[in-house]
Protein backbone atom coordinates (compact mmCIF):
# COMPACT_ATOMS: atom_id res chain seq x y z
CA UNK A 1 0.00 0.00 0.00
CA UNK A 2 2.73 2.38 1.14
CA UNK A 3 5.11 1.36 -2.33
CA UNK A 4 1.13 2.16 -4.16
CA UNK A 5 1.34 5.59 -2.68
CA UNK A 6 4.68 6.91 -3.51
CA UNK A 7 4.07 5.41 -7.01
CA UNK A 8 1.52 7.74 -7.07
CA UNK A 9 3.20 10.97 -5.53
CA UNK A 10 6.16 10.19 -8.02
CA UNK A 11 3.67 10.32 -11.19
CA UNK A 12 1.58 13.70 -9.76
CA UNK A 13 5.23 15.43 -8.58
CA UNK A 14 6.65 14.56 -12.39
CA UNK A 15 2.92 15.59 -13.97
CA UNK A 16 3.31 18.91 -11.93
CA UNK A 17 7.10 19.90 -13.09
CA UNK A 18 6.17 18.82 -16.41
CA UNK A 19 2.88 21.51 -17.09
CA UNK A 20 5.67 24.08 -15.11
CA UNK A 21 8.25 23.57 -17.87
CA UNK A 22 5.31 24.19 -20.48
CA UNK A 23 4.27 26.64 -18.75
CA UNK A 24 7.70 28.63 -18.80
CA UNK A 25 8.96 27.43 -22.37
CA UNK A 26 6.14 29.39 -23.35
CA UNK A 27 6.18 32.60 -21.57
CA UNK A 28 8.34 33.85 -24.30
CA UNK A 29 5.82 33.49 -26.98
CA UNK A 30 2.80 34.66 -24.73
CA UNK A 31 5.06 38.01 -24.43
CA UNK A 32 5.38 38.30 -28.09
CA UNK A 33 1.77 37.39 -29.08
CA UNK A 34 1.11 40.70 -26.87
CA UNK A 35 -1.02 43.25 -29.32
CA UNK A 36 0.30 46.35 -30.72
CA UNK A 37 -2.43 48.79 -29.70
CA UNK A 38 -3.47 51.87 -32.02
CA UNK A 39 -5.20 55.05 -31.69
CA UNK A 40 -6.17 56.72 -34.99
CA UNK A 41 -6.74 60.78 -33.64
CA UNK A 42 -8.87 62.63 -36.20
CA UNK A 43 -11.84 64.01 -36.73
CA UNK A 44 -14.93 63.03 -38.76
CA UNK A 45 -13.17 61.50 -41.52
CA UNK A 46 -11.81 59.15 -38.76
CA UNK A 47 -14.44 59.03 -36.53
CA UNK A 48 -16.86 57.22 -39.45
CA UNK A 49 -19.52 60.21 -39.45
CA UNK A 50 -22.88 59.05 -40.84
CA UNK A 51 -21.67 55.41 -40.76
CA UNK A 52 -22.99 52.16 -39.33
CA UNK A 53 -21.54 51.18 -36.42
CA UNK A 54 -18.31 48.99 -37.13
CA UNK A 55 -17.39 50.66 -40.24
CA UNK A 56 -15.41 53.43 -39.32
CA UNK A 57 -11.73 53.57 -40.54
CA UNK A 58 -9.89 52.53 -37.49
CA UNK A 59 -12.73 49.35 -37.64
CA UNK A 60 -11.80 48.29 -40.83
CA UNK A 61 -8.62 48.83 -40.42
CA UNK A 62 -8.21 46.50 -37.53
CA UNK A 63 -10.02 43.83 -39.48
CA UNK A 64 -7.82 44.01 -42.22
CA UNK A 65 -4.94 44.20 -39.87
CA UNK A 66 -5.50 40.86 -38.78
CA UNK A 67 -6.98 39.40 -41.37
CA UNK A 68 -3.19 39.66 -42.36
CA UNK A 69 -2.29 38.30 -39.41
CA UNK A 70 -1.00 41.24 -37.39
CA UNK A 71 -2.13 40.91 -33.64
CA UNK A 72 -3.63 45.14 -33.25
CA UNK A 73 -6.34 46.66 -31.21
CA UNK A 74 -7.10 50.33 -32.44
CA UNK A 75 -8.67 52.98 -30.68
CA UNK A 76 -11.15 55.24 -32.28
CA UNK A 77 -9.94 58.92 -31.31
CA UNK A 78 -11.78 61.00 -34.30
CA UNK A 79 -13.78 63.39 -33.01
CA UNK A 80 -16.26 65.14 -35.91
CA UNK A 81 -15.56 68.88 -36.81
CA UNK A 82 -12.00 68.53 -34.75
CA UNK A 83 -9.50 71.12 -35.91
CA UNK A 84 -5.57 70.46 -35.46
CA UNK A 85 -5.77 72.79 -31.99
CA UNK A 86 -8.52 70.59 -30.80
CA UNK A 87 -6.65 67.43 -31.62
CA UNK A 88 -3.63 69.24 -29.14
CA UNK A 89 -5.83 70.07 -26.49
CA UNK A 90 -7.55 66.69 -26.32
CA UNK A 91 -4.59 64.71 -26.83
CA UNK A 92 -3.45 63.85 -23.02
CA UNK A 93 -7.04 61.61 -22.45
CA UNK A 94 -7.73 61.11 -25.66
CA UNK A 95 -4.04 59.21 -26.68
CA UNK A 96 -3.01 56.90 -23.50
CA UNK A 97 0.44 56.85 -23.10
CA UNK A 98 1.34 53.20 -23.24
CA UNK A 99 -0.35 53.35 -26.65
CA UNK A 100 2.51 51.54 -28.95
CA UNK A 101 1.55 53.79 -32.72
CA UNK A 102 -1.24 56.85 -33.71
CA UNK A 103 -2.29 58.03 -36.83
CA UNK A 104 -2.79 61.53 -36.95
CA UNK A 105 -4.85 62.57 -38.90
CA UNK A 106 -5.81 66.21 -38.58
CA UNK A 107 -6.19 69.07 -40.40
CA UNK A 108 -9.38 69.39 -42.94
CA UNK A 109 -11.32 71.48 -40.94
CA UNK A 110 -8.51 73.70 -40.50
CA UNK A 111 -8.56 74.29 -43.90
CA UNK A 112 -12.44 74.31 -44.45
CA UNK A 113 -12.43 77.29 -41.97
CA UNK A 114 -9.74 79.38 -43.35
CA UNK A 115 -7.39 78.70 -40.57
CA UNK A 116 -3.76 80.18 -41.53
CA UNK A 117 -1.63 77.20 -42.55
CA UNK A 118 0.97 78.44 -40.34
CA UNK A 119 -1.04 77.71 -37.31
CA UNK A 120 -2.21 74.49 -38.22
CA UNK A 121 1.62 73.24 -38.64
CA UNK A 122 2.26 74.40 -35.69
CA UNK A 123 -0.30 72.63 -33.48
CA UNK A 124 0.43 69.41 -35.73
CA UNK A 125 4.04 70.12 -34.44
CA UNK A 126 3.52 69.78 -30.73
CA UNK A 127 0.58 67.16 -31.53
CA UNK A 128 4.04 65.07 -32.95
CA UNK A 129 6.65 66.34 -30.42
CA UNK A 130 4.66 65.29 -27.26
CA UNK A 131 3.82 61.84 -28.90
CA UNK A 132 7.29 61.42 -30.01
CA UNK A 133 8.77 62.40 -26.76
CA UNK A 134 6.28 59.59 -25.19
CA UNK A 135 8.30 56.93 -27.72
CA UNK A 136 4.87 56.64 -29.99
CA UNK A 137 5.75 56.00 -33.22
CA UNK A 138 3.39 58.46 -35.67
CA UNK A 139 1.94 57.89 -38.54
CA UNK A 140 0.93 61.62 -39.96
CA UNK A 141 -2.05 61.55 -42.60
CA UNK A 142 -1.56 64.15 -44.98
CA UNK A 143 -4.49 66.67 -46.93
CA UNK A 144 -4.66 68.62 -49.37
CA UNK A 145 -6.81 72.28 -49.54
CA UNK A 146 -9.34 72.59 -51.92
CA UNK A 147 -9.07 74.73 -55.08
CA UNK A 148 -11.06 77.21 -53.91
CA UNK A 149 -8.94 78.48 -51.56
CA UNK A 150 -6.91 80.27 -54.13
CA UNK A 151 -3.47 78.58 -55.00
CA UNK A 152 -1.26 80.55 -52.18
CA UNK A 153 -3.44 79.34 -49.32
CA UNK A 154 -3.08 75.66 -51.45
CA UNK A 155 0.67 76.03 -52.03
CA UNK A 156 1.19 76.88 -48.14
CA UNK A 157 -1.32 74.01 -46.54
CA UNK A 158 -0.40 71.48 -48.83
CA UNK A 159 3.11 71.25 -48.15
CA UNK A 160 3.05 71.11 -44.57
CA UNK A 161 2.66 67.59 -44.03
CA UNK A 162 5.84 66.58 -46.17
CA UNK A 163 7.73 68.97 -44.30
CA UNK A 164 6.84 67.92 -41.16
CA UNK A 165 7.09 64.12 -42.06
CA UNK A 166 10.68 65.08 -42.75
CA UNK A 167 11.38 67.24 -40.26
CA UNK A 168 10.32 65.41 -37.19
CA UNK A 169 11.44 61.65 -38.85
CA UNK A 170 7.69 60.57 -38.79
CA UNK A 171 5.92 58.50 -41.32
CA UNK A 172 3.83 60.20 -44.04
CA UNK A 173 0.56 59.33 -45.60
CA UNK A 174 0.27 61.99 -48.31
CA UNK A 175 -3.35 62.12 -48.84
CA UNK A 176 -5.33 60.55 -46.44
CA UNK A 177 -8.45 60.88 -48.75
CA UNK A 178 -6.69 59.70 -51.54
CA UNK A 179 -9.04 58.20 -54.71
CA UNK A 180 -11.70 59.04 -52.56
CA UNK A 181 -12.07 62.80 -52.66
CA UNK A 182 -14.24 64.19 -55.66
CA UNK A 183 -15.55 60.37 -56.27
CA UNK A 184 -19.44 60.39 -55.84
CA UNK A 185 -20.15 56.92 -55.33
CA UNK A 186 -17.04 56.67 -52.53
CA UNK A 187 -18.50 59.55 -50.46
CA UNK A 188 -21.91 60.39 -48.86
CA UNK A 189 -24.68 62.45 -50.23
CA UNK A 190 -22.63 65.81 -48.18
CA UNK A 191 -20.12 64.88 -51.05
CA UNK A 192 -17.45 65.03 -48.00
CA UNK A 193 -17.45 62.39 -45.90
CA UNK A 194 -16.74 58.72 -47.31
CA UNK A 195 -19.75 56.08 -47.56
CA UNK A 196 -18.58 52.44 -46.91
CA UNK A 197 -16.80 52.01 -49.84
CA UNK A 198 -14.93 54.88 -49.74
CA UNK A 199 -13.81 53.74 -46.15
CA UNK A 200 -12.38 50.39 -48.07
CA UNK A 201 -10.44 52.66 -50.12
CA UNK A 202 -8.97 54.53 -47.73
CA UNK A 203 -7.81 51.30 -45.36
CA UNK A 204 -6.30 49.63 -49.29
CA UNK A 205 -4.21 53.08 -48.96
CA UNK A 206 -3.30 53.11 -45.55
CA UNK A 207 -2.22 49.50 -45.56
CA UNK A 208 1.00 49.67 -47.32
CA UNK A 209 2.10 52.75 -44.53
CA UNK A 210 1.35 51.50 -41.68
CA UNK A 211 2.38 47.70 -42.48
CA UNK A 212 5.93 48.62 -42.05
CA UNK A 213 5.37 50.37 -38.67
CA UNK A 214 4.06 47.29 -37.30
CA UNK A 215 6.70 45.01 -38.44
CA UNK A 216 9.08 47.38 -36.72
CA UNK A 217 7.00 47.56 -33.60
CA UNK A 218 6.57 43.86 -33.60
CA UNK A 219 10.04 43.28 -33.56
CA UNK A 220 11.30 46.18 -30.87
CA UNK A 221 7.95 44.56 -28.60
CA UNK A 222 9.90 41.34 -29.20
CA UNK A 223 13.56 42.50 -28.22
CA UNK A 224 12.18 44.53 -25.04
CA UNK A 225 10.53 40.93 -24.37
CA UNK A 226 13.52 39.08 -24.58
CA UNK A 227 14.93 41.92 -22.56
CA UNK A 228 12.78 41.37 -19.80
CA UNK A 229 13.37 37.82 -19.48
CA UNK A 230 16.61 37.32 -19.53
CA UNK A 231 18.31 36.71 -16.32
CA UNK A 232 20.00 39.66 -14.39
CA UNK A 233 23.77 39.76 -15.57
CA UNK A 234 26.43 38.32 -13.09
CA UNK A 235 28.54 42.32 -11.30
């Protein structure tokens, strides 16, 4: 009876260290498999104005995201009829700081409402800055003015998001509303905003941007894994 019960304590003791070793071979992996969370900051172009629930850029973008196998969450942070200053002042609660990439994308209402180009770089500067200094990699979303602005307000607005893209090191999109704008059957009856289809166009566009972003993130998230579980080095 008594050689029956050790028997037994040997074969739950070796059950037990086995399912720890499992259990620690594949902490690694667990760490890795860790999502890469987004927040897309914009306004009504972002925030899927006039659209069903679900099919809002950052939505589709997520499912398209993983549907190529990257492991994302992303935050909805458009907020209709924002304006680049509104986008600054917001941006503390609205972007959470352990947030690993955001897309800004900011700026058409400044131009819709005649704001001076030189103020809307600026607030797109600090908008960058502070999530740059927070080690968030940005994605900036460029637009373009419309024609009836006159060509020097066009000429000025148009070319700041290049320049900051360059100046601050920061991915660019260059037209966020690219073979969308002026389509009719990719945009709403306000001949704005984008219907459905126009929000498939604009995640086909943003796909090839922000793909690289996430392989980089994936593989920093991965090094900063292995960083935290290697053992503590011998003084």
């Amino acid at each position: 009876m008594l050689l029956k019960d050790f028997r037994s304590f040997n074969s739950a003791r070796a059950a037990i260290l086995v399912l720890l070793v499992a259990l620690l071979s594949t902490a690694p992996f667990a760490a890795r498999a860790e999502p890469i969370t987004i927040v897309a900051l914009g306004d009504s172009l972002m925030a899927g104005y006039q659209l069903p629930p679900g099919e809002s850029v950052p939505d589709r973008l997520e499912e398209a995201l993983r549907d190529k196998g990257y492991e994302v969450e992303i935050a909805n942070a458009g907020v209709s009829g924002d304006t680049t200053s509104g986008g600054l002042s917001r941006l503390d609660w609205s972007v959470p700081e352990d947030a690993d990439l955001v897309i800004v994308e900011l700026g058409a209402n400044d131009m819709l409402r005649g704001i001076t180009p030189d103020s809307t770089e600026k607030n797109l500067s600090q908008i960058i800055d502070r999530l740059k200094s927070r080690g968030q990699t940005v994605l900036l979303a460029g637009m373009y003015a419309a024609p009836n602005l006159g060509s020097d307000y066009q000429d000025k607005f148009n070319a700041i998001f290049p320049r900051l893209a360059e100046e601050k090191d920061v991915a660019l999109m260059p037209f966020y509303m690219e073979g969308v704008a002026a389509e009719r059957d990719l945009l709403l009856s306000d001949g704005m905003h984008p219907n459905e289809a126009g929000v498939a166009k604009i995640v086909e566009n943003l796909l090839p941007h922000i793909e690289p972003l996430l392989v980089k993130q994936s593989a920093d998230n991965s090094a900063e894994s292995k960083k935290l579980l290697a053992p503590p080095a011998e003084e």
